[in-house]
PDB file of N, CA and C in Angstrom:
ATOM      1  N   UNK A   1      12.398 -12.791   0.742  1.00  0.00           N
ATOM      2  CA  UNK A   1      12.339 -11.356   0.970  1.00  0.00           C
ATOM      3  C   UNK A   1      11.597 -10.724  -0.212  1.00  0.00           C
ATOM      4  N   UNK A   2      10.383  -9.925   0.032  1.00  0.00           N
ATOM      5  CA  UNK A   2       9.307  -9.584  -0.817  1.00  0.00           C
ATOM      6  C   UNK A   2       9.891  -7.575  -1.041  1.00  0.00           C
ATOM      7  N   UNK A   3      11.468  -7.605  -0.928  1.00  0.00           N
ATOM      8  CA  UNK A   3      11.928  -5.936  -1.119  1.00  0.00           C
ATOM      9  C   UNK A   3      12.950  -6.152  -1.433  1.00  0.00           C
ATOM     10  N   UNK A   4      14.083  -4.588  -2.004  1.00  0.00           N
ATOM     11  CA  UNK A   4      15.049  -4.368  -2.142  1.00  0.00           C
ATOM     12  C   UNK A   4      15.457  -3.558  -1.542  1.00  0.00           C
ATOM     13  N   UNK A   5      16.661  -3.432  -1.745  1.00  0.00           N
ATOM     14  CA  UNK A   5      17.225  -2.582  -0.582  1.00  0.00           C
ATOM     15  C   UNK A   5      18.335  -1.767  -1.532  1.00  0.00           C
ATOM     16  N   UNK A   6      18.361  -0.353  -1.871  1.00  0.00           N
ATOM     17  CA  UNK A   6      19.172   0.261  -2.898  1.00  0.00           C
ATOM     18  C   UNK A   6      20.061   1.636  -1.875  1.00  0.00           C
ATOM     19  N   UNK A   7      21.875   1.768  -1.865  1.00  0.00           N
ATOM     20  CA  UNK A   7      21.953   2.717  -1.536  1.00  0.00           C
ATOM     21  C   UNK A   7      22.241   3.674  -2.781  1.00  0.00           C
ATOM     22  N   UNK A   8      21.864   4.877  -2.733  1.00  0.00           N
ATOM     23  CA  UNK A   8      22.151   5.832  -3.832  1.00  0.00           C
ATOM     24  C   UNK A   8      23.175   5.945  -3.975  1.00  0.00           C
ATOM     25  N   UNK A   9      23.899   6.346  -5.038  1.00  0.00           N
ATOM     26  CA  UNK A   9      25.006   6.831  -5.450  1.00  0.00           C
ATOM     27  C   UNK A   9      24.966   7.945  -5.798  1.00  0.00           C
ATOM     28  N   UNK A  10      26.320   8.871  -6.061  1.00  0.00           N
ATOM     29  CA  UNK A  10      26.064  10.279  -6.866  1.00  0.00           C
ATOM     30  C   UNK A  10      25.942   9.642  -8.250  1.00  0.00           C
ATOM     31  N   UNK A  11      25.391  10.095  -9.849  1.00  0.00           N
ATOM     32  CA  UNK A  11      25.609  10.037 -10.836  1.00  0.00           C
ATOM     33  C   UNK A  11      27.003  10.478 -11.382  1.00  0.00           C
ATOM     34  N   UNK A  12      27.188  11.412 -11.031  1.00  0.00           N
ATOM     35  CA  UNK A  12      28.763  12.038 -11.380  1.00  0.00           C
ATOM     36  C   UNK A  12      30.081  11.420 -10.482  1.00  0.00           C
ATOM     37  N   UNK A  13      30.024  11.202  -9.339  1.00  0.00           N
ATOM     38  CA  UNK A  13      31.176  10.978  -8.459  1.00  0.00           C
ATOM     39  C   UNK A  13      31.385   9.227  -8.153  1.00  0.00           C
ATOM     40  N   UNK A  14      29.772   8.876  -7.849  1.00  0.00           N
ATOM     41  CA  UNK A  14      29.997   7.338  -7.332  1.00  0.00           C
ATOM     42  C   UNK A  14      29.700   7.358  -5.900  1.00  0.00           C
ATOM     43  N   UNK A  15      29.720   8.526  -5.277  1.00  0.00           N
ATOM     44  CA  UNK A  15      29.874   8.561  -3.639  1.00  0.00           C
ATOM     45  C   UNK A  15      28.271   8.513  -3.134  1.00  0.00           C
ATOM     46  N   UNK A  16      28.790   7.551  -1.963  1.00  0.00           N
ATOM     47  CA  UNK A  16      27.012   6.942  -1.367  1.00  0.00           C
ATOM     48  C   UNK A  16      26.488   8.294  -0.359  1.00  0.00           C
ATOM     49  N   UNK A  17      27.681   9.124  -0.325  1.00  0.00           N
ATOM     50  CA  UNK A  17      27.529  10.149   0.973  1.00  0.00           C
ATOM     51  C   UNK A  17      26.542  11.326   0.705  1.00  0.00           C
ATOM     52  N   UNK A  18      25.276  11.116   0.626  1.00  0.00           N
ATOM     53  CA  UNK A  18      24.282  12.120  -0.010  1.00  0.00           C
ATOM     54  C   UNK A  18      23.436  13.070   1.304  1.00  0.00           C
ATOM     55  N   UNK A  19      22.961  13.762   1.114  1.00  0.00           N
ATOM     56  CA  UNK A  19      21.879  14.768   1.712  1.00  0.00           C
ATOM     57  C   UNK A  19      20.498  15.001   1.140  1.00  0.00           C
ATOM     58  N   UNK A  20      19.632  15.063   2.097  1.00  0.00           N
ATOM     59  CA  UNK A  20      18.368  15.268   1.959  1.00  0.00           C
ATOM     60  C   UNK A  20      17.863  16.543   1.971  1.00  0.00           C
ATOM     61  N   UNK A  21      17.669  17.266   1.192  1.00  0.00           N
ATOM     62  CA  UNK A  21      16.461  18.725   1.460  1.00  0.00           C
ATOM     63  C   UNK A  21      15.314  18.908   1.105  1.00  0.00           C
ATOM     64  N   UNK A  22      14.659  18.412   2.333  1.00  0.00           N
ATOM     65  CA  UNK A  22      13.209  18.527   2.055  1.00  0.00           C
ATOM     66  C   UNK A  22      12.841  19.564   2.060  1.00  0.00           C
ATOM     67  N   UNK A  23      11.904  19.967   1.200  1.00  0.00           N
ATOM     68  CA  UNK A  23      11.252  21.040   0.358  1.00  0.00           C
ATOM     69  C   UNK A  23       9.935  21.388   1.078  1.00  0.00           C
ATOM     70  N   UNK A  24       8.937  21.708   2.127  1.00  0.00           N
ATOM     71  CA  UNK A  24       7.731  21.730   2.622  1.00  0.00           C
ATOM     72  C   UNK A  24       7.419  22.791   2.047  1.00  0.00           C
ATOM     73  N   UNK A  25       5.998  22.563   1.158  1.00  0.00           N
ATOM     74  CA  UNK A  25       5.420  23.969   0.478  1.00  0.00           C
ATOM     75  C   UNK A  25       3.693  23.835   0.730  1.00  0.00           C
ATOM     76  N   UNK A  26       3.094  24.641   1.299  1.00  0.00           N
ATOM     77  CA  UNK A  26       2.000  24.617   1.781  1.00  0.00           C
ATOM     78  C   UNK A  26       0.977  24.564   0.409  1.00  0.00           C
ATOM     79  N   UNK A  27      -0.025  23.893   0.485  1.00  0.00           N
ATOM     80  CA  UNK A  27      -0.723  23.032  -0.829  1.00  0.00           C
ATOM     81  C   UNK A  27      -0.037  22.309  -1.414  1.00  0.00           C
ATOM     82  N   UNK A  28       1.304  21.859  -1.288  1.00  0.00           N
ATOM     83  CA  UNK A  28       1.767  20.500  -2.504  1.00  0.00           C
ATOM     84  C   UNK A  28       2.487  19.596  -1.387  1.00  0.00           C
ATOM     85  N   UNK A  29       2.507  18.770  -2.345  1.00  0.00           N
ATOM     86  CA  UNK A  29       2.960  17.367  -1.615  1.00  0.00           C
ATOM     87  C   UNK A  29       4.635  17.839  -0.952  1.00  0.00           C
ATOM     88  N   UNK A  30       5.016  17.042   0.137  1.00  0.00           N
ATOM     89  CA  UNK A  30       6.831  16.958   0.436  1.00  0.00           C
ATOM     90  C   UNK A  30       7.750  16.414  -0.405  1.00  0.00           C
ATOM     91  N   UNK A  31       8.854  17.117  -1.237  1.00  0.00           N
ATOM     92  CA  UNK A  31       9.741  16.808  -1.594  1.00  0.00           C
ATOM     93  C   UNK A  31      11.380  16.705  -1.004  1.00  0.00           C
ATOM     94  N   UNK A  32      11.468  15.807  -1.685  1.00  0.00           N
ATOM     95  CA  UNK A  32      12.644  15.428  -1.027  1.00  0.00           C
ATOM     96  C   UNK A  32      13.672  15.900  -2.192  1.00  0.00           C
ATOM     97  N   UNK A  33      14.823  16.543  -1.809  1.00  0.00           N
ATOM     98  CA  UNK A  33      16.063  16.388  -3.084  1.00  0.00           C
ATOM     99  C   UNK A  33      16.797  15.766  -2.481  1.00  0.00           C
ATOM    100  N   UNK A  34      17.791  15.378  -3.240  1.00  0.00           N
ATOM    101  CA  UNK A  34      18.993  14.133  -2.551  1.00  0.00           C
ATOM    102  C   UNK A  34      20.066  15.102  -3.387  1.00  0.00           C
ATOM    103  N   UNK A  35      20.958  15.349  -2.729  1.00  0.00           N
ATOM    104  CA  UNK A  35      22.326  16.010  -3.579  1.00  0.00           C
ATOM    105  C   UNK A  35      23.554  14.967  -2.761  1.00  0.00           C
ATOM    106  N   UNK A  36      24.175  14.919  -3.462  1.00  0.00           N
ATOM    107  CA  UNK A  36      25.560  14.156  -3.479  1.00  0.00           C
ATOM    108  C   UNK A  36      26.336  15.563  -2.459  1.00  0.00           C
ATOM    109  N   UNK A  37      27.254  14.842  -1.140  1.00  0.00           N
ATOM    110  CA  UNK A  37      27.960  16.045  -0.381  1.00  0.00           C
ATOM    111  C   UNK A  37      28.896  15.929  -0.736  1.00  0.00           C
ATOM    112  N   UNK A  38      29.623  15.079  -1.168  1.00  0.00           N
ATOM    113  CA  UNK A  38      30.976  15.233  -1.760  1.00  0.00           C
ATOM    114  C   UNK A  38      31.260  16.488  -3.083  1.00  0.00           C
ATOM    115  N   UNK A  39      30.188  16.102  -4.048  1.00  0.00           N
ATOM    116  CA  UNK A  39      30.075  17.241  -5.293  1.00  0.00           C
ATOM    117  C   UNK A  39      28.713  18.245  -5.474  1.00  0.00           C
ATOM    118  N   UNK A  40      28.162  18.165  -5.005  1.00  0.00           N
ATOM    119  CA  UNK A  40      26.964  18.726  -5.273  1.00  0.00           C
ATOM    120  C   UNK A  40      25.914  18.568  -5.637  1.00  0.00           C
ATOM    121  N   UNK A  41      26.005  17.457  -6.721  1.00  0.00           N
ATOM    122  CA  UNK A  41      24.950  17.095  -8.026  1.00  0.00           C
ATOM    123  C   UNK A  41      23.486  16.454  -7.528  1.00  0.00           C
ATOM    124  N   UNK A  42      22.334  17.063  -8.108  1.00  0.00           N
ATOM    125  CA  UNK A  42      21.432  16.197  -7.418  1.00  0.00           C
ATOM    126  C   UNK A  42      21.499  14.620  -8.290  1.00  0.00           C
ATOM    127  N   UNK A  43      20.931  14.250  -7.173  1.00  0.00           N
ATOM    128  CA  UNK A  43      20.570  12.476  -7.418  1.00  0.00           C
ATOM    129  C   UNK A  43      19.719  12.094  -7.607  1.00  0.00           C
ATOM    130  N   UNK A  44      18.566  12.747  -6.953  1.00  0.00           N
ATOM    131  CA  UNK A  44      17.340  12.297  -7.024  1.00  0.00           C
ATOM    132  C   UNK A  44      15.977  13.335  -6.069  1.00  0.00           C
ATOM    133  N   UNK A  45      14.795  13.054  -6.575  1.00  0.00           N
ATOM    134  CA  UNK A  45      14.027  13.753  -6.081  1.00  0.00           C
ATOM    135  C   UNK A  45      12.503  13.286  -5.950  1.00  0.00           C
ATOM    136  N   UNK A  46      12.229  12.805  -4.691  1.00  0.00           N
ATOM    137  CA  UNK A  46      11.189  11.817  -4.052  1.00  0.00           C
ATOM    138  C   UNK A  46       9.652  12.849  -3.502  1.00  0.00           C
ATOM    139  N   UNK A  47       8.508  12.748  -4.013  1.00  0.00           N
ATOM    140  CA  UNK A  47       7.372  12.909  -3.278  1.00  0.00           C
ATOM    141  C   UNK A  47       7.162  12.398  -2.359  1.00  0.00           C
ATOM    142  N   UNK A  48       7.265  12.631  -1.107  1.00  0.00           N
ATOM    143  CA  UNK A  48       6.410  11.753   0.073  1.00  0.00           C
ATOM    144  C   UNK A  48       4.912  12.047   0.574  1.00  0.00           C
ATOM    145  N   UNK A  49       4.382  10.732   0.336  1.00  0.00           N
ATOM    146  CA  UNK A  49       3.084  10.415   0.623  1.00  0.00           C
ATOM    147  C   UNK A  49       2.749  10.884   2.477  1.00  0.00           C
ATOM    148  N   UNK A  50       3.642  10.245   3.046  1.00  0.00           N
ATOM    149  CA  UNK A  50       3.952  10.249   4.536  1.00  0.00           C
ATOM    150  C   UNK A  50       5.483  10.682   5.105  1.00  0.00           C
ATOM    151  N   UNK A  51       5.363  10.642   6.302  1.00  0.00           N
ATOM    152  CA  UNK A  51       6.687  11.360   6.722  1.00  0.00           C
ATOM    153  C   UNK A  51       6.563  10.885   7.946  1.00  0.00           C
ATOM    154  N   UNK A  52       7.748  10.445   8.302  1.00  0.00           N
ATOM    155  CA  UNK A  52       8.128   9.686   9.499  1.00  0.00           C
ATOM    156  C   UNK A  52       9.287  10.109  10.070  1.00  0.00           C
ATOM    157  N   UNK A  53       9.389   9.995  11.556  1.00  0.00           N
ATOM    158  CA  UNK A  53      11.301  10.688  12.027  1.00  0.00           C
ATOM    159  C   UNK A  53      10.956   9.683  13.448  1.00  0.00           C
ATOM    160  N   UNK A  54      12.135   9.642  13.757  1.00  0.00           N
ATOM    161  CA  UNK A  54      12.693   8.760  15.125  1.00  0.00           C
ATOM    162  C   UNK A  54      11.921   9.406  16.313  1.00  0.00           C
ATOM    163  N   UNK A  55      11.245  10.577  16.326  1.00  0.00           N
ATOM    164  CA  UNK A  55      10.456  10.702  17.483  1.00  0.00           C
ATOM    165  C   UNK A  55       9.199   9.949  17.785  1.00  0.00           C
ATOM    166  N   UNK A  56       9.127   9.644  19.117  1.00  0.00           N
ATOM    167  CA  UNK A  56       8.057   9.109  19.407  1.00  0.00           C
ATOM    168  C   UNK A  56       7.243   9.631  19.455  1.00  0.00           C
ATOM    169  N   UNK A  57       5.687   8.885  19.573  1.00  0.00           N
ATOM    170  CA  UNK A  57       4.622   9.425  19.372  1.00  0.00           C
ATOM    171  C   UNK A  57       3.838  10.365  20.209  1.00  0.00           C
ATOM    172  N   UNK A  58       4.315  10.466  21.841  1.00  0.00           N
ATOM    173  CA  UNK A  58       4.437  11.303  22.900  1.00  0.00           C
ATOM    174  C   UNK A  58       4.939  12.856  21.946  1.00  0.00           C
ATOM    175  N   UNK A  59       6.503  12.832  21.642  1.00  0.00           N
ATOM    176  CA  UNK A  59       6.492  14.095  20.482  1.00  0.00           C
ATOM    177  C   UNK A  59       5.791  14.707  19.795  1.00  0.00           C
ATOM    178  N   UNK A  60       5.031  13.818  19.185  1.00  0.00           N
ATOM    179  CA  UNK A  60       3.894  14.535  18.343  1.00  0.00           C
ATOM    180  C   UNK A  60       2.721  15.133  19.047  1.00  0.00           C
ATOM    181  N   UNK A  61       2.265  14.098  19.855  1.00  0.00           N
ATOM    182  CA  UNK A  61       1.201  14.601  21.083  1.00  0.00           C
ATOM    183  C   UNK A  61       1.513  16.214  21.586  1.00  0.00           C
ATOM    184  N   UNK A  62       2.817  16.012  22.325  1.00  0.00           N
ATOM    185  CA  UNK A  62       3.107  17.388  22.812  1.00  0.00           C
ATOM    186  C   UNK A  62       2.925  18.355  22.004  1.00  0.00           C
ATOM    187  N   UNK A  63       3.714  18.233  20.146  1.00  0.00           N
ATOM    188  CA  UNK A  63       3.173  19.536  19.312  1.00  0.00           C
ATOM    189  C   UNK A  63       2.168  19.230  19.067  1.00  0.00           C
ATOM    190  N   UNK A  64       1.092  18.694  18.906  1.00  0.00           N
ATOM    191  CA  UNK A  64      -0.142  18.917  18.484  1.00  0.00           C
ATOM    192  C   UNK A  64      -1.142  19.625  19.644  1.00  0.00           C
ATOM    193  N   UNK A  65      -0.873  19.053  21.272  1.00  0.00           N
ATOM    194  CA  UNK A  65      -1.463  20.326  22.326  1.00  0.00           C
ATOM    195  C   UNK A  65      -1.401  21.014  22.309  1.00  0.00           C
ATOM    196  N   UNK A  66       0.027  21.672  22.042  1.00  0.00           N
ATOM    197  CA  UNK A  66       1.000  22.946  22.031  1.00  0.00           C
ATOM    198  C   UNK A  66       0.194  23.784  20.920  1.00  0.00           C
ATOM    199  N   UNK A  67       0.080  23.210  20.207  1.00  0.00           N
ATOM    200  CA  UNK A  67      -0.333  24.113  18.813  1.00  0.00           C
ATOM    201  C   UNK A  67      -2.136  24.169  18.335  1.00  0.00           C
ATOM    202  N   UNK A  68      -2.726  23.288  19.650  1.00  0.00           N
ATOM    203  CA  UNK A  68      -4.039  23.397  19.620  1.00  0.00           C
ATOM    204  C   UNK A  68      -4.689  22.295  18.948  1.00  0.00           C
ATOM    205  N   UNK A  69      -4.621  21.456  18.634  1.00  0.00           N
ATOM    206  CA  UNK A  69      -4.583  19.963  18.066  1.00  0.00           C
ATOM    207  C   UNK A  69      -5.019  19.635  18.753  1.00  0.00           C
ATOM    208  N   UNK A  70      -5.866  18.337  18.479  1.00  0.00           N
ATOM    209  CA  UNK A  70      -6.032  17.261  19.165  1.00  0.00           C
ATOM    210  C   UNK A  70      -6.544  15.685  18.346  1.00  0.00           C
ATOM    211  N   UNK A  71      -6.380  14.634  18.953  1.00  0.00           N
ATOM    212  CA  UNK A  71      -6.770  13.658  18.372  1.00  0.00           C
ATOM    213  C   UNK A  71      -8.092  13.727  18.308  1.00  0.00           C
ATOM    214  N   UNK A  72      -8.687  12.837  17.258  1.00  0.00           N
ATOM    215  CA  UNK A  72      -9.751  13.065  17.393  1.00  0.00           C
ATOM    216  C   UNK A  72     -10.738  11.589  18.059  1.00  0.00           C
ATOM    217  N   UNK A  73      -9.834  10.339  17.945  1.00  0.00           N
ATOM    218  CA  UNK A  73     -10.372   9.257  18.181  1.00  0.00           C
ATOM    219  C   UNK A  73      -9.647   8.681  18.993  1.00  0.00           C
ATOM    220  N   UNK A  74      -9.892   7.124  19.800  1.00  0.00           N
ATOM    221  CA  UNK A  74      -8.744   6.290  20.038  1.00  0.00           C
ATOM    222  C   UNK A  74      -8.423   5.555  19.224  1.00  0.00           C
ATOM    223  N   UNK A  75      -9.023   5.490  18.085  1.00  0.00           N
ATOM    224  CA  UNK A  75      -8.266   4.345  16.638  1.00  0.00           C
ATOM    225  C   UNK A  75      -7.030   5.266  16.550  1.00  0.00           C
ATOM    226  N   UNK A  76      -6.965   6.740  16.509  1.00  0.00           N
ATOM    227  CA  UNK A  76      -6.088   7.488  15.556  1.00  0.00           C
ATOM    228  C   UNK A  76      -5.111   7.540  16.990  1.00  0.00           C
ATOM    229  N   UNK A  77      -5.044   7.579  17.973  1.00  0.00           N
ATOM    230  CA  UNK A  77      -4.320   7.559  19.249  1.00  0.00           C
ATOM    231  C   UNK A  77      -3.867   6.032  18.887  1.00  0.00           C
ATOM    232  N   UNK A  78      -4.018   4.955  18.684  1.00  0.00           N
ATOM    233  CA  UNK A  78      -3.374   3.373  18.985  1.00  0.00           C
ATOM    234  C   UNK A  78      -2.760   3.647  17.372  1.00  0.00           C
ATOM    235  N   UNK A  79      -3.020   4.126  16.394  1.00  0.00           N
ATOM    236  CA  UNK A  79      -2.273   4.005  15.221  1.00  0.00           C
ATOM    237  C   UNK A  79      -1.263   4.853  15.736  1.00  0.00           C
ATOM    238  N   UNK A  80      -1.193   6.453  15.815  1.00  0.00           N
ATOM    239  CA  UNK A  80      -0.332   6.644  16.443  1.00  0.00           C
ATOM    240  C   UNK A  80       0.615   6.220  17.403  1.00  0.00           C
ATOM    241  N   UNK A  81       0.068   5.837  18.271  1.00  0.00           N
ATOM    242  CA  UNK A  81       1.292   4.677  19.539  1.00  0.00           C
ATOM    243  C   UNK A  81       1.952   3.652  19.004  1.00  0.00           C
ATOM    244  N   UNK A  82       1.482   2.757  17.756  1.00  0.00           N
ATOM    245  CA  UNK A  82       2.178   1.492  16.947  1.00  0.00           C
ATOM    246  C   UNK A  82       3.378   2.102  15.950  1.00  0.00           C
ATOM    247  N   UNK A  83       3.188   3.473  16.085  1.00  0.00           N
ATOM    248  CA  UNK A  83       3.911   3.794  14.752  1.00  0.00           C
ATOM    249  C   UNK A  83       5.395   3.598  14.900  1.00  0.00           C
ATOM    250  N   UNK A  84       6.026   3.936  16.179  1.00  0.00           N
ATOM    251  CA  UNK A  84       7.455   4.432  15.951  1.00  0.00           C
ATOM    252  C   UNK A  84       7.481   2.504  16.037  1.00  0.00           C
ATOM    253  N   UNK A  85       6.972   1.435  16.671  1.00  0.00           N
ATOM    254  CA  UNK A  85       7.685   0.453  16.842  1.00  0.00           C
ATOM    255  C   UNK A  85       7.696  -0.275  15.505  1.00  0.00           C
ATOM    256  N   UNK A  86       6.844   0.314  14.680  1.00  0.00           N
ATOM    257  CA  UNK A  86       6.066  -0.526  13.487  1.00  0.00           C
ATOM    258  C   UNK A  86       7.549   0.428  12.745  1.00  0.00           C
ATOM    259  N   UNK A  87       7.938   1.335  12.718  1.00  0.00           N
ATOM    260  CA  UNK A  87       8.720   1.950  11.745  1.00  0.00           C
ATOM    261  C   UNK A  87      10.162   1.557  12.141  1.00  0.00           C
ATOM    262  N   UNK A  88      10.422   1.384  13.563  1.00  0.00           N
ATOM    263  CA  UNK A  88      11.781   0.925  13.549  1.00  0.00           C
ATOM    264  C   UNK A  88      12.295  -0.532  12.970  1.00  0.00           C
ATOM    265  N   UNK A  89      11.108  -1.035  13.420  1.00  0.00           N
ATOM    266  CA  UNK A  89      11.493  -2.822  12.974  1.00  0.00           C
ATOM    267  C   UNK A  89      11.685  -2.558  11.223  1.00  0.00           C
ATOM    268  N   UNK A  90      10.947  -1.977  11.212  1.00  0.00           N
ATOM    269  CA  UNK A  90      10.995  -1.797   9.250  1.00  0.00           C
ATOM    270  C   UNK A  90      12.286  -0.964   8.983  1.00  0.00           C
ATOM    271  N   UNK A  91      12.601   0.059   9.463  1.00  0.00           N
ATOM    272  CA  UNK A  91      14.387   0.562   9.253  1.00  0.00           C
ATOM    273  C   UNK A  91      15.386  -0.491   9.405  1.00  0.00           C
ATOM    274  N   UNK A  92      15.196  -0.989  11.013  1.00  0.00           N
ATOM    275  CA  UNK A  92      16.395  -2.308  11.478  1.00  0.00           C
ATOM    276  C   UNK A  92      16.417  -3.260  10.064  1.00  0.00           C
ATOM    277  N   UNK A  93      15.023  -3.784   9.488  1.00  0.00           N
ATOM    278  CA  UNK A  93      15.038  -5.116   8.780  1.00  0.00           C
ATOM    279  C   UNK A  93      15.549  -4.534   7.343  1.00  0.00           C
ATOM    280  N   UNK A  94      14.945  -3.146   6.774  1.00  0.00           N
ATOM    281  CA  UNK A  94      15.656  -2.889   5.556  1.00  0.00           C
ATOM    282  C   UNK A  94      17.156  -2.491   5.921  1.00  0.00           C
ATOM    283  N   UNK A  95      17.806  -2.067   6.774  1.00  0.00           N
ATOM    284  CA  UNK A  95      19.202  -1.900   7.139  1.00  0.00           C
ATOM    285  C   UNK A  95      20.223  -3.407   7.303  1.00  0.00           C
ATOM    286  N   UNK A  96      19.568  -4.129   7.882  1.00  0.00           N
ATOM    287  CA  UNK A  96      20.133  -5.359   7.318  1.00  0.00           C
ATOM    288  C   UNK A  96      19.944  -6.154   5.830  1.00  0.00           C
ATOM    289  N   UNK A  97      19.218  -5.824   5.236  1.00  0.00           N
ATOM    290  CA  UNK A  97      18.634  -6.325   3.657  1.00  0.00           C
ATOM    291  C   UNK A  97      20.353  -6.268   2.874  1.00  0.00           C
ATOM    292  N   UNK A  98      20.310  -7.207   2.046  1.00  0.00           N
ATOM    293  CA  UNK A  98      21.328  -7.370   1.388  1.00  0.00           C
ATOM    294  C   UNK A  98      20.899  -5.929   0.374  1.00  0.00           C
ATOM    295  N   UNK A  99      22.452  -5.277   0.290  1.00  0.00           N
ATOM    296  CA  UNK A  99      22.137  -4.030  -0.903  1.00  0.00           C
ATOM    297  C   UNK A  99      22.175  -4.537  -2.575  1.00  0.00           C
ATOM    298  N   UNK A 100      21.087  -4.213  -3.590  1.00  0.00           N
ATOM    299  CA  UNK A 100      21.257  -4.181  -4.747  1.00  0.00           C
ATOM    300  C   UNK A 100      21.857  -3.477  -5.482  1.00  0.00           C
ATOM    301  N   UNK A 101      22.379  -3.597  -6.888  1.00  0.00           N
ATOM    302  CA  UNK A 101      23.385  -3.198  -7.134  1.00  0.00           C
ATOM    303  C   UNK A 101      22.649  -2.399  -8.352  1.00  0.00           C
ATOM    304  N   UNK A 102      21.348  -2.998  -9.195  1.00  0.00           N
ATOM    305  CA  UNK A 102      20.644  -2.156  -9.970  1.00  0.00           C
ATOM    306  C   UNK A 102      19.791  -0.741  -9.497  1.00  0.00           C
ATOM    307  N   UNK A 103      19.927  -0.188 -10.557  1.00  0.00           N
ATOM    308  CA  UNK A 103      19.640   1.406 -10.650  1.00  0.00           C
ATOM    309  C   UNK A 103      18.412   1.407 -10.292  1.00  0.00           C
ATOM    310  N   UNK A 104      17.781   2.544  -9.469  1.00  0.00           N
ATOM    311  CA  UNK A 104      16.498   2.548  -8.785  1.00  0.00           C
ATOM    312  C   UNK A 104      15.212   2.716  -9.708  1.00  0.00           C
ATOM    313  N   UNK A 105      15.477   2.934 -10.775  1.00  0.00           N
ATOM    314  CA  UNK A 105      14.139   2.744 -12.011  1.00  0.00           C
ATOM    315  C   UNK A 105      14.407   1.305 -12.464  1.00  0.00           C
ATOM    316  N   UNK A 106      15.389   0.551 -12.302  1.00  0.00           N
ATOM    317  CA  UNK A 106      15.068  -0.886 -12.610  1.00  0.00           C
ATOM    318  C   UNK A 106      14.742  -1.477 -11.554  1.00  0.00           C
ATOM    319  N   UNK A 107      15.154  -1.472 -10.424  1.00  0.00           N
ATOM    320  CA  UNK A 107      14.304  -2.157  -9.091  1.00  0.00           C
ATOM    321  C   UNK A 107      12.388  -1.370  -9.414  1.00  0.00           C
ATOM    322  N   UNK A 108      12.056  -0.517  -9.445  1.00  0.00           N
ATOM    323  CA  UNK A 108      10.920  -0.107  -9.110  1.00  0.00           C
ATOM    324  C   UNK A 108      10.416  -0.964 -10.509  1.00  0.00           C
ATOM    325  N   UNK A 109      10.407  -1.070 -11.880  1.00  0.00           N
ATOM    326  CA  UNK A 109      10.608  -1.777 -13.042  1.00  0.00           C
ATOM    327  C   UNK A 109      10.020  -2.928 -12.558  1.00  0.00           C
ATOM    328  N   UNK A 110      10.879  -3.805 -12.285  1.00  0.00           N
ATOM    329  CA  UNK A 110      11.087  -5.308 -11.644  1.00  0.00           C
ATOM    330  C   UNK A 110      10.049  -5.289 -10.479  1.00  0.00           C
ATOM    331  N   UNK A 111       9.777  -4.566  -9.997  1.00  0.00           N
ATOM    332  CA  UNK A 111       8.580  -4.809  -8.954  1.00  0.00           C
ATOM    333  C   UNK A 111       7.284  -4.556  -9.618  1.00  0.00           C
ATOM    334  N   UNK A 112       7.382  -3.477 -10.317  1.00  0.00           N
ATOM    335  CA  UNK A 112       5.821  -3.382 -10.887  1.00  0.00           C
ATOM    336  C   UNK A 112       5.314  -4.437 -11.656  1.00  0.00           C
ATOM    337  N   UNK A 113       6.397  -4.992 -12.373  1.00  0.00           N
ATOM    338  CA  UNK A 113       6.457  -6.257 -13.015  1.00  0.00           C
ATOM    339  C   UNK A 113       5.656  -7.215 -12.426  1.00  0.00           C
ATOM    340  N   UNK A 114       6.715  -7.986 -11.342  1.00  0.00           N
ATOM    341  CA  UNK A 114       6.430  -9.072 -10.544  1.00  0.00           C
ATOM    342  C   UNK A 114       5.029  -9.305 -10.044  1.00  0.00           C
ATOM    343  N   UNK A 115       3.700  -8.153 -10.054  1.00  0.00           N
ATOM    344  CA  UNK A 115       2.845  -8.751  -9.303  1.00  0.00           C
ATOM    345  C   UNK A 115       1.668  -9.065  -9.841  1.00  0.00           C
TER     346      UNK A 115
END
């Protein structure tokens, strides 16, 4: 297995039970905050490059007609159509991944390392 698999913790509490608030701000990248729901505290706070959700790619189609969009190719139509199956197998396989127990700047550490 060429990954790790880390669940967050709170820093203050210990509790894995966290929340996401993504931040969308027009000209900057998506942020993510992670706050702990048990106490509050943030945990962590992620740039995303990309953004992915359980809808299929039909979903997106529909808002992008809706809103005047359109594809522009069939490469970008078949990348689109591979996506949700290409993203679930990758959730299912990291959801089964054995969980690590080191802190997420030493996994990322240990990988930059390794190659």
């Amino acid at each position: 297995m060429n990954f790790v698999v880390r669940v967050e913790l709170c820093p203050n509490c210990d509790s894995p039970n966290t929340e996401n608030l993504v931040r969308v701000q027009t000209g900057r990248p998506i942020r993510v905050y992670v706050r702990c729901r048990e106490c509050g505290t943030f945990v962590a706070r992620y740039t995303l490059e990309r953004y992915t959700s359980d809808k299929t790619y039909e979903s997106l189609l529909r808002f992008m007609r809706k809103h005047g969009h359109s594809i522009a190719s069939r490469s970008r139509a078949q990348e689109l159509e591979g996506f949700s199956k290409t993203v679930q197998e990758e959730f299912c396989e990291t959801s089964d991944a054995p969980k690590s127990n080191l802190r997420l700047e030493e996994i990322i550490w240990e990988h930059k390392h390794q190659r």
